[in-house]
Protein backbone atom coordinates (compact mmCIF):
# COMPACT_ATOMS: atom_id res chain seq x y z
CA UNK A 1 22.15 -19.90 -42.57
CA UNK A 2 19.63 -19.38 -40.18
CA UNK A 3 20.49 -21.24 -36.21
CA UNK A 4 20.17 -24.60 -36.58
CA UNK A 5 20.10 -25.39 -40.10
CA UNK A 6 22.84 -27.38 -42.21
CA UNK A 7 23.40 -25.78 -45.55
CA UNK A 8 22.49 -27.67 -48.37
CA UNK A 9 25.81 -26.88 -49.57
CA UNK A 10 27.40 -29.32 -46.58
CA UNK A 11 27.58 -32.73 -49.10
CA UNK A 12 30.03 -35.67 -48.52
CA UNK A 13 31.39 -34.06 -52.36
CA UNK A 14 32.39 -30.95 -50.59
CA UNK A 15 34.21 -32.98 -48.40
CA UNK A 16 35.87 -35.52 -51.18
CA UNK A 17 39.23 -33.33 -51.83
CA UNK A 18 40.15 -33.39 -48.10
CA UNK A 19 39.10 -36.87 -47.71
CA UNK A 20 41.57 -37.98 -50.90
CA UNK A 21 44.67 -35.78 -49.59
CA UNK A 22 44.31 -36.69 -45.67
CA UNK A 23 43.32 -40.37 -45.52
CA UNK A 24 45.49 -42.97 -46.40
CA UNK A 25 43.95 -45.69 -49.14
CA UNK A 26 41.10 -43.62 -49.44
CA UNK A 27 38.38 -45.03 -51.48
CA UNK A 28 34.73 -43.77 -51.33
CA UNK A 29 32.15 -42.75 -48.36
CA UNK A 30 30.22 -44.92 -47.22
CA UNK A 31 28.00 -42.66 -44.67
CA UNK A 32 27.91 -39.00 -43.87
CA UNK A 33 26.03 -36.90 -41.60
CA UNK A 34 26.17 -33.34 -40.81
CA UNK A 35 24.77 -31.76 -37.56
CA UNK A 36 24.55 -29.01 -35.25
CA UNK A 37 28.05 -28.79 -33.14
CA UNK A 38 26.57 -26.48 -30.99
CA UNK A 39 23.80 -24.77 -29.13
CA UNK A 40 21.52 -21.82 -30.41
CA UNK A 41 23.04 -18.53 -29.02
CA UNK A 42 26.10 -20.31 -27.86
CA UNK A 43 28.23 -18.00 -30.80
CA UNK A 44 27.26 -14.69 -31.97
CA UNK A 45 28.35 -14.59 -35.60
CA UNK A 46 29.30 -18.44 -36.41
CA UNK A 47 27.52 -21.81 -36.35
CA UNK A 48 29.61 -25.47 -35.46
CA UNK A 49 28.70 -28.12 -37.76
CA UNK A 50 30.01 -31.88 -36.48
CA UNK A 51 30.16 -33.60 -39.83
CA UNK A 52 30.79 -37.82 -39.33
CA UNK A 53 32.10 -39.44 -42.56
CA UNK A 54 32.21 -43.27 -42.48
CA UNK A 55 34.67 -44.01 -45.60
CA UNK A 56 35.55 -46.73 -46.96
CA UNK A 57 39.47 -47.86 -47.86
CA UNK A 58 40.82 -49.75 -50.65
CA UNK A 59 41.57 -53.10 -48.91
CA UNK A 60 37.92 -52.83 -48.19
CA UNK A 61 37.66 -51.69 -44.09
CA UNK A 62 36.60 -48.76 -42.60
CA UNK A 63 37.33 -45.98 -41.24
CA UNK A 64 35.16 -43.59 -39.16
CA UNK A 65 36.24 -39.67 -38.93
CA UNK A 66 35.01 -36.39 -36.98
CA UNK A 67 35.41 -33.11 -38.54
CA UNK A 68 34.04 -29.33 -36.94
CA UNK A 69 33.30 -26.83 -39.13
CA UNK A 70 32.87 -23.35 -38.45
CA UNK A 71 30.16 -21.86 -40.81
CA UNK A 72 29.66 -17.54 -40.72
CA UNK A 73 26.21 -17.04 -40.10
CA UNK A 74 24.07 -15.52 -42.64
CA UNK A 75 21.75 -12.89 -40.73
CA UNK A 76 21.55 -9.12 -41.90
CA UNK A 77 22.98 -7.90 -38.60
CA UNK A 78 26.10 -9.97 -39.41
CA UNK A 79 26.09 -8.54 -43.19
CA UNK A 80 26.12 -5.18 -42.23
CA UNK A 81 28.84 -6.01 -39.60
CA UNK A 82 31.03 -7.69 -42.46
C-alpha cells in the first residue's frame, strides 16, 4: 500500500464480524468511510487508517463508531526487512 492510499481490501464486509460480536442489537451499516489516520512519513513501516461506520440497530437508531487500524506498508524496503 503505497502512503496515502486505502486498500481496496478496507470494505464495511471486512468489518461486519467485529461489528456483529462488539455492538449490541447490531443490524446493518448504514455509512462507512475509510481514511488516512495519519501523515505521510509520520511512521516508517505502518500506515493509520480512521475507518467511521455509521450502523444501524435493530430498534431502528443509530449508532456512530471510530475504529484505527494499523496497516504494514507494502514497499520493497519493508519486504526485504520482513
Amino acid at each position: 500500500m503505497a502512503a496515502g492510499k486505502i486498500p481496496d481490501w478496507v470494505t464495511a464486509e471486512r468489518f461486519e464480524d467485529v461489528l456483529k460480536s462488539n455492538v449490541d442489537g447490531y443490524s446493518k451499516v448504514r455509512n462507512f468511510k475509510a481514511e488516512m489516520g495519519s501523515a505521510a512519513g509520520d511512521n516508517y513501516a505502518t500506515n493509520m487508517l480512521r475507518v467511521n461506520i455509521e450502523v444501524e440497530l435493530q430498534d431502528g437508531t443509530t449508532k456512530e463508531l471510530s475504529y484505527m487500524v494499523k496497516l504494514p506498508r507494502q514497499r520493497e524496503i519493508n519486504k526485504e526487512m520482513m
